[in-house]
PDB file of N, CA and C in Angstrom:
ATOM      1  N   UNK A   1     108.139 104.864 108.628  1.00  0.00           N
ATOM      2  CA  UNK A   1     108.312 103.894 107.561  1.00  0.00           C
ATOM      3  C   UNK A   1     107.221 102.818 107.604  1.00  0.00           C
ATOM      4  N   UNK A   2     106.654 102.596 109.183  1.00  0.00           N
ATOM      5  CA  UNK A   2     105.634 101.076 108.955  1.00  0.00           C
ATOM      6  C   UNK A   2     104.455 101.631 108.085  1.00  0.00           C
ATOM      7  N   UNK A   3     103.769 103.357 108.651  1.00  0.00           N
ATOM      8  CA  UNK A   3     102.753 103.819 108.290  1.00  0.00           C
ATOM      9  C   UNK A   3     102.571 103.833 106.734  1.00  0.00           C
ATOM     10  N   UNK A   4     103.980 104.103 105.999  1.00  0.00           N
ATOM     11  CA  UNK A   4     104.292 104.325 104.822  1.00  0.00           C
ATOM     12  C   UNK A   4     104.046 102.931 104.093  1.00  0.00           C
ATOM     13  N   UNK A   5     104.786 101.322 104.505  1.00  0.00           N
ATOM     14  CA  UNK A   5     104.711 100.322 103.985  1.00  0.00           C
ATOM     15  C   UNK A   5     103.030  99.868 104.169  1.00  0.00           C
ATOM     16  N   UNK A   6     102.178 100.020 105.322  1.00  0.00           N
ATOM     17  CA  UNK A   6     100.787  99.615 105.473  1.00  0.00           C
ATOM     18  C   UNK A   6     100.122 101.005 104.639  1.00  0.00           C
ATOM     19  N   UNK A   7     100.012 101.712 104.475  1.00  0.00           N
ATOM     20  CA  UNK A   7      99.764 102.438 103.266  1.00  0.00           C
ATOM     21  C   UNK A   7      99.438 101.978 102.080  1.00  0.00           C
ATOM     22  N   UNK A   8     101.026 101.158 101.612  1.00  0.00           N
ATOM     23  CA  UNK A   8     100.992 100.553 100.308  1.00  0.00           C
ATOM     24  C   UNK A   8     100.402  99.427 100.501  1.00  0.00           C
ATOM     25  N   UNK A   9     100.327  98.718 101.239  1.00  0.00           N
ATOM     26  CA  UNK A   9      99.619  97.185 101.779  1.00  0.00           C
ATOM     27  C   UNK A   9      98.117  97.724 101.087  1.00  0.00           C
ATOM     28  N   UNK A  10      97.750  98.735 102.087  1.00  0.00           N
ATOM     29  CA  UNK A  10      96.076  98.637 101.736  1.00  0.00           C
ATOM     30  C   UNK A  10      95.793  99.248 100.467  1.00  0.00           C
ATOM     31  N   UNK A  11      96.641  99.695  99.875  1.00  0.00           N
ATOM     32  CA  UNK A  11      96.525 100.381  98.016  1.00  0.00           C
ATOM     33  C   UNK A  11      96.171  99.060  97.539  1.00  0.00           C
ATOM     34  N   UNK A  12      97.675  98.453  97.661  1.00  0.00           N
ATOM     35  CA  UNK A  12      97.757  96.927  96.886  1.00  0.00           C
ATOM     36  C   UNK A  12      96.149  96.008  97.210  1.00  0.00           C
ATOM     37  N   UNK A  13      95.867  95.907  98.636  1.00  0.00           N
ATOM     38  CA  UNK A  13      94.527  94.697  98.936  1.00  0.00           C
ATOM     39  C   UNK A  13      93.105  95.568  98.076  1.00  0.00           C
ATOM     40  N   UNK A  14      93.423  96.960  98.281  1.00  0.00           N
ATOM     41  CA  UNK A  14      91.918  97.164  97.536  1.00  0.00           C
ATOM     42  C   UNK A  14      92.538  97.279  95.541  1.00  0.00           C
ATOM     43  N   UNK A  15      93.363  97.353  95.297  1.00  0.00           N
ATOM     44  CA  UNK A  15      93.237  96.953  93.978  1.00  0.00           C
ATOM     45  C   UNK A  15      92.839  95.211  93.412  1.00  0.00           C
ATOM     46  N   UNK A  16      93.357  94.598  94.162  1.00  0.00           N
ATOM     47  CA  UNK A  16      93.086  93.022  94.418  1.00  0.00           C
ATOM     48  C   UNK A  16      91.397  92.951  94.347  1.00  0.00           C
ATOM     49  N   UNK A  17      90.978  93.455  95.176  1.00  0.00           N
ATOM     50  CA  UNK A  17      89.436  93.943  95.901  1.00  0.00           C
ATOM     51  C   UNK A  17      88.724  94.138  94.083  1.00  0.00           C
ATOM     52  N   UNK A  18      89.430  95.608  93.730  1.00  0.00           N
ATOM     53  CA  UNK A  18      88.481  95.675  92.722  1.00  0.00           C
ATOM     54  C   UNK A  18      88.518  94.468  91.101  1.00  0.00           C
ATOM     55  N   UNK A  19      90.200  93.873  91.503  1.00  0.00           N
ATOM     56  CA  UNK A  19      90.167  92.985  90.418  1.00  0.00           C
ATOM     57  C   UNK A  19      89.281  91.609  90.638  1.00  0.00           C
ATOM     58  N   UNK A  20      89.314  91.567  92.184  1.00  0.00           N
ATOM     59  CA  UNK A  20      88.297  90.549  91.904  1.00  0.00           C
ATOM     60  C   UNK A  20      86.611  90.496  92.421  1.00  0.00           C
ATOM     61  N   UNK A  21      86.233  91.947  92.343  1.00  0.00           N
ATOM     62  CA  UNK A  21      84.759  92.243  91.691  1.00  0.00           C
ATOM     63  C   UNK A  21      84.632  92.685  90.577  1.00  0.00           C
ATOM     64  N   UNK A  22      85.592  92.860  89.819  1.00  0.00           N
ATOM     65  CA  UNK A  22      85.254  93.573  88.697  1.00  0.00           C
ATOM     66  C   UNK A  22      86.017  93.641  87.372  1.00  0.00           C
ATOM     67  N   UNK A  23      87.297  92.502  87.823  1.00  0.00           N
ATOM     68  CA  UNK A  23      87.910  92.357  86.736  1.00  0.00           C
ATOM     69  C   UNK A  23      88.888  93.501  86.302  1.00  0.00           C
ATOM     70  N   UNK A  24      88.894  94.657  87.003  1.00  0.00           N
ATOM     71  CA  UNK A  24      89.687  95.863  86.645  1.00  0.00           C
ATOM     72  C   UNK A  24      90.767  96.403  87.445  1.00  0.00           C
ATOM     73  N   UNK A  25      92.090  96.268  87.001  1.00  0.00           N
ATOM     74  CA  UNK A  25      93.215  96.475  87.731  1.00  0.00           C
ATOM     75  C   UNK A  25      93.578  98.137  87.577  1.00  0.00           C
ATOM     76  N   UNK A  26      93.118  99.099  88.765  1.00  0.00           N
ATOM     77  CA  UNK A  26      93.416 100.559  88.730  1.00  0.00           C
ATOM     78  C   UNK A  26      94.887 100.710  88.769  1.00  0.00           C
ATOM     79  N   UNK A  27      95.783  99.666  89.428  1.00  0.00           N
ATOM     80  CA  UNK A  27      96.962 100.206  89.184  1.00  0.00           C
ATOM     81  C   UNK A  27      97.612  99.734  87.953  1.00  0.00           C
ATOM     82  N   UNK A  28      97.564  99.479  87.056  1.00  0.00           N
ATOM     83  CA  UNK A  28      97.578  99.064  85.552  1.00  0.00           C
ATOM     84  C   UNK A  28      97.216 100.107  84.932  1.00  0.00           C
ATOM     85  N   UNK A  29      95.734 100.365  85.345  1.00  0.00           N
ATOM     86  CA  UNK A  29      95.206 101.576  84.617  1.00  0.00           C
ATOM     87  C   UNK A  29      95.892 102.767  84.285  1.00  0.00           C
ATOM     88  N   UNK A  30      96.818 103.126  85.731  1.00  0.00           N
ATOM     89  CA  UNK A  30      96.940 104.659  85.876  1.00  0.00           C
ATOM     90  C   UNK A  30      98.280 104.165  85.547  1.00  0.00           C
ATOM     91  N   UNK A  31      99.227 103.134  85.374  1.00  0.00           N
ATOM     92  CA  UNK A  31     100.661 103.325  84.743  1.00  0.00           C
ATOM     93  C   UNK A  31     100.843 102.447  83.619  1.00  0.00           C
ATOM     94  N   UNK A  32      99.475 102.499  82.863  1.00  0.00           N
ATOM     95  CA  UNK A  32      99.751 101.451  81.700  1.00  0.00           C
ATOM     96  C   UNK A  32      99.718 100.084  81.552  1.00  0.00           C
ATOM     97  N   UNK A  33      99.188  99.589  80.431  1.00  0.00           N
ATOM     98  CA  UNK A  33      99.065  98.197  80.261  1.00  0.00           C
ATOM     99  C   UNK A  33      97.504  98.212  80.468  1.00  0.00           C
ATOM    100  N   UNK A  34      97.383  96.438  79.904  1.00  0.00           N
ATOM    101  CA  UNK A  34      96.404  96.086  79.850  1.00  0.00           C
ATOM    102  C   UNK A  34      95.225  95.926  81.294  1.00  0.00           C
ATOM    103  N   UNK A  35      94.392  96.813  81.408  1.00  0.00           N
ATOM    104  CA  UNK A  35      93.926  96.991  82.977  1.00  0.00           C
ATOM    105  C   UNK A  35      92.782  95.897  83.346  1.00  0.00           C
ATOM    106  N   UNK A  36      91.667  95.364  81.974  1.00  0.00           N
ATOM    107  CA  UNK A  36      91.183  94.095  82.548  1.00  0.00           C
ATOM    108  C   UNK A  36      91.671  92.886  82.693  1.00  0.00           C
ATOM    109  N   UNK A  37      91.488  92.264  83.656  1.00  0.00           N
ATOM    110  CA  UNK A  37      92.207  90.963  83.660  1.00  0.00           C
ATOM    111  C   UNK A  37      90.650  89.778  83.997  1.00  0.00           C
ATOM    112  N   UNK A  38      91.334  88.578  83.144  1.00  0.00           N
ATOM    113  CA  UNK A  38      90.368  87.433  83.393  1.00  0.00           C
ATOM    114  C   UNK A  38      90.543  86.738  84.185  1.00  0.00           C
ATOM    115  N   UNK A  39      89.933  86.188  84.810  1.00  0.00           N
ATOM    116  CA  UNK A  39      90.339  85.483  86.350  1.00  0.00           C
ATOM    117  C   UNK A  39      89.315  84.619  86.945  1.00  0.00           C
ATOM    118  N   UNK A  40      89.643  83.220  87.263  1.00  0.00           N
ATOM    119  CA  UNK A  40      88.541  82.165  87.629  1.00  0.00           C
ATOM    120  C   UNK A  40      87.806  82.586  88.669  1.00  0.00           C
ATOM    121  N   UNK A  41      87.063  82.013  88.788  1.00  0.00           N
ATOM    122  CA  UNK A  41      86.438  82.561  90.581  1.00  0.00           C
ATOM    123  C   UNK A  41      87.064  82.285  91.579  1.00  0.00           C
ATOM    124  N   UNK A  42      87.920  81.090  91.762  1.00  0.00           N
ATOM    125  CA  UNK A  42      88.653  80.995  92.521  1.00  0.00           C
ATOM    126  C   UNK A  42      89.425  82.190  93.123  1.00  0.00           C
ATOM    127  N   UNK A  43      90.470  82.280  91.914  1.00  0.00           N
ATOM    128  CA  UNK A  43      91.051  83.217  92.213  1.00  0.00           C
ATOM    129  C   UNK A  43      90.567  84.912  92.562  1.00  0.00           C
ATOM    130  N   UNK A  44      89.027  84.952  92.186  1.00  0.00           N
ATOM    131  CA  UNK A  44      88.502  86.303  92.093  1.00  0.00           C
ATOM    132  C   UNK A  44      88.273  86.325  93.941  1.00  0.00           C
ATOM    133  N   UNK A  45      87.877  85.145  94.698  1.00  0.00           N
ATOM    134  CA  UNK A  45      87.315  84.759  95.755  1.00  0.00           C
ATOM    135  C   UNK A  45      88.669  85.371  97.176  1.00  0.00           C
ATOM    136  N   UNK A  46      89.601  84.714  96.259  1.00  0.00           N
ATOM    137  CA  UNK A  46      90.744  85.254  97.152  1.00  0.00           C
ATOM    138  C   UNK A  46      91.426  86.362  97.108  1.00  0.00           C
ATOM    139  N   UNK A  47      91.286  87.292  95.746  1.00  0.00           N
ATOM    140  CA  UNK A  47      91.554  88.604  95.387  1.00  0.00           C
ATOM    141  C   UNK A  47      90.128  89.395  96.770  1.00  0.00           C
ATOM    142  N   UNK A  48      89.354  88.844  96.573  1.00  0.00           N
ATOM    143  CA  UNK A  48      87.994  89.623  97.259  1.00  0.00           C
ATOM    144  C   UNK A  48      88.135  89.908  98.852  1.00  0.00           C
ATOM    145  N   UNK A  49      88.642  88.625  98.985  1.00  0.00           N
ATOM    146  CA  UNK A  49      89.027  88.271 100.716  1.00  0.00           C
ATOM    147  C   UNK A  49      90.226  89.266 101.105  1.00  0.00           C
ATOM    148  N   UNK A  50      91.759  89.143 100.266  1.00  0.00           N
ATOM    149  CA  UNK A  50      93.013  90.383  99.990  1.00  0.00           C
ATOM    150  C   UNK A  50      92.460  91.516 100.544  1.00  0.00           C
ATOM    151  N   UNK A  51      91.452  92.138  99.520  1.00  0.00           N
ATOM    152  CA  UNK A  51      90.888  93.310  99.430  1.00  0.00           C
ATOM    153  C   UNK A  51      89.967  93.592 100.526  1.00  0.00           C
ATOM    154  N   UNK A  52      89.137  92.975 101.337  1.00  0.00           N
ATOM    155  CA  UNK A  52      88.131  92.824 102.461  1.00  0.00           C
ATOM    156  C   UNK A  52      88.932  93.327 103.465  1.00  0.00           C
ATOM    157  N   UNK A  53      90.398  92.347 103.887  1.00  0.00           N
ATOM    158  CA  UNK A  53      91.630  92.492 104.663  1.00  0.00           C
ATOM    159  C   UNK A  53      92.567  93.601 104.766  1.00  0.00           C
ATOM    160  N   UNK A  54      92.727  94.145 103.261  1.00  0.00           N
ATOM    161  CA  UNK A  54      93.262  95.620 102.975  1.00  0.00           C
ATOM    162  C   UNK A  54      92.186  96.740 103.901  1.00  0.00           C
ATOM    163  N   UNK A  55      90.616  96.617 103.878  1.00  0.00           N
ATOM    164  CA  UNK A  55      89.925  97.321 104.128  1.00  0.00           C
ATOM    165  C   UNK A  55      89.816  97.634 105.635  1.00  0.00           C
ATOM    166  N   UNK A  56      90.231  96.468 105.843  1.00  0.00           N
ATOM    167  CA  UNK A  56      90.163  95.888 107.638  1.00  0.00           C
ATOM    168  C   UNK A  56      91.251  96.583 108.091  1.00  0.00           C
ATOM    169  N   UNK A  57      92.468  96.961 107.999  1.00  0.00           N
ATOM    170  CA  UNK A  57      93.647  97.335 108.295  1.00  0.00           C
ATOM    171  C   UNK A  57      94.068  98.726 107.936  1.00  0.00           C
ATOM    172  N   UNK A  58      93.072  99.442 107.375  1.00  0.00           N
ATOM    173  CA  UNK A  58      92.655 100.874 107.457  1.00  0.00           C
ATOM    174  C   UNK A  58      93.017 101.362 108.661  1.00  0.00           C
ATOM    175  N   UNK A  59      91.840 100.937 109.465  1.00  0.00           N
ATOM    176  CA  UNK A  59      92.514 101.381 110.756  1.00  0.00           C
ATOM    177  C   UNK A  59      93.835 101.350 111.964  1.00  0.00           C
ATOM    178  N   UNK A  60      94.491 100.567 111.102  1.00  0.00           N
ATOM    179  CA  UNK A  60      95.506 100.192 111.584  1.00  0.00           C
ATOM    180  C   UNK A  60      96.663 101.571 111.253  1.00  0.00           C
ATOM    181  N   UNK A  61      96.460 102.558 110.603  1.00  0.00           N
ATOM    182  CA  UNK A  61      96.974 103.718 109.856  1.00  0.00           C
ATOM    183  C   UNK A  61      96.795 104.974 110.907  1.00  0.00           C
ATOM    184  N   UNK A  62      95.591 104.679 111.645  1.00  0.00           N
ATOM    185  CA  UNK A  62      94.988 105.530 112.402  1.00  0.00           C
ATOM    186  C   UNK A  62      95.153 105.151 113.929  1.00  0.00           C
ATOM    187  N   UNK A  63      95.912 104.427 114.335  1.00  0.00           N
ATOM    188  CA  UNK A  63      95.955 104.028 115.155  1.00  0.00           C
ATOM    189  C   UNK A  63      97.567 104.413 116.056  1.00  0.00           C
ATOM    190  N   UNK A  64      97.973 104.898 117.073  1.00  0.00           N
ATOM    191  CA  UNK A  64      99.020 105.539 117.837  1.00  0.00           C
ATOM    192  C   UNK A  64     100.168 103.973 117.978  1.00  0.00           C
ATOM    193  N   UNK A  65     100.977 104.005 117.698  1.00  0.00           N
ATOM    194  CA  UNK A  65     102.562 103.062 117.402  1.00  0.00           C
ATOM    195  C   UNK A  65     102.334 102.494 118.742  1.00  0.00           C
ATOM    196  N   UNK A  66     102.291 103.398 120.002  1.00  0.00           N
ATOM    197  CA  UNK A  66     102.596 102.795 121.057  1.00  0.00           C
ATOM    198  C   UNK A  66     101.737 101.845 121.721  1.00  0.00           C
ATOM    199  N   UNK A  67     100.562 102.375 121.646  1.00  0.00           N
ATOM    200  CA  UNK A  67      99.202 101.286 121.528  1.00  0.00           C
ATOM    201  C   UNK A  67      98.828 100.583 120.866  1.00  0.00           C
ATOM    202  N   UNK A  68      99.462 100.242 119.732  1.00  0.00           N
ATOM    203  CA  UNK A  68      99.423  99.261 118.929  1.00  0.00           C
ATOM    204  C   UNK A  68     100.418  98.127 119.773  1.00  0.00           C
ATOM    205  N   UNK A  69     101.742  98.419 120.190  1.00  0.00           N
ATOM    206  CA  UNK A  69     102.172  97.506 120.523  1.00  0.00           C
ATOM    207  C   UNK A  69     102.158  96.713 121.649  1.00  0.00           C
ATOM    208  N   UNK A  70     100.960  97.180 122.518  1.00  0.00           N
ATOM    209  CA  UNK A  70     100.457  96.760 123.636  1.00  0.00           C
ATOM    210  C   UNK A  70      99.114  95.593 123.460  1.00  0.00           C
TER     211      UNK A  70
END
C-alpha cells in the first residue's frame, strides 16, 4: 500500500512540475477539462520545487521497506 500511495505522490509532484513549466495540467488532460492553467510565478516556483521533490522520491519506489526503515 505505501509503494502504491508514493506512486501517486510522484504522478501528482510531476504533474505540478509540468504545470509549473509549462502551464499544462496532464492529469486534466487525460480525464477532461480545461488542461491549461494560468498561474503567477509564484505559484509556478512552488509547483516547480513539488515537482523537483516528486522527482527526488523516485527512488524511494526502488528502494527495499526494510532498509528504508533503518
Amino acid at each position: 500500500m505505501g509503494k502504491v500511495a508514493l506512486a501517486l505522490v510522484v504522478v501528482g509532484a510531476l504533474n505540478w512540475l509540468l504545470v509549473g513549466l509549462f502551464e499544462w495540467d496532464l492529469v486534466t488532460a487525460l480525464f477532461g477539462g480545461d488542461f491549461h492553467r494560468e498561474s503567477s510565478w509564484l505559484s509556478r516556483i512552488v509547483y516547480i520545487l513539488v515537482g523537483i521533490s516528486g522527482l527526488y522520491c523516485i527512488r524511494y519506489l526502488f528502494t527495499d521497506d526494510a532498509h528504508a526503515r533503518t
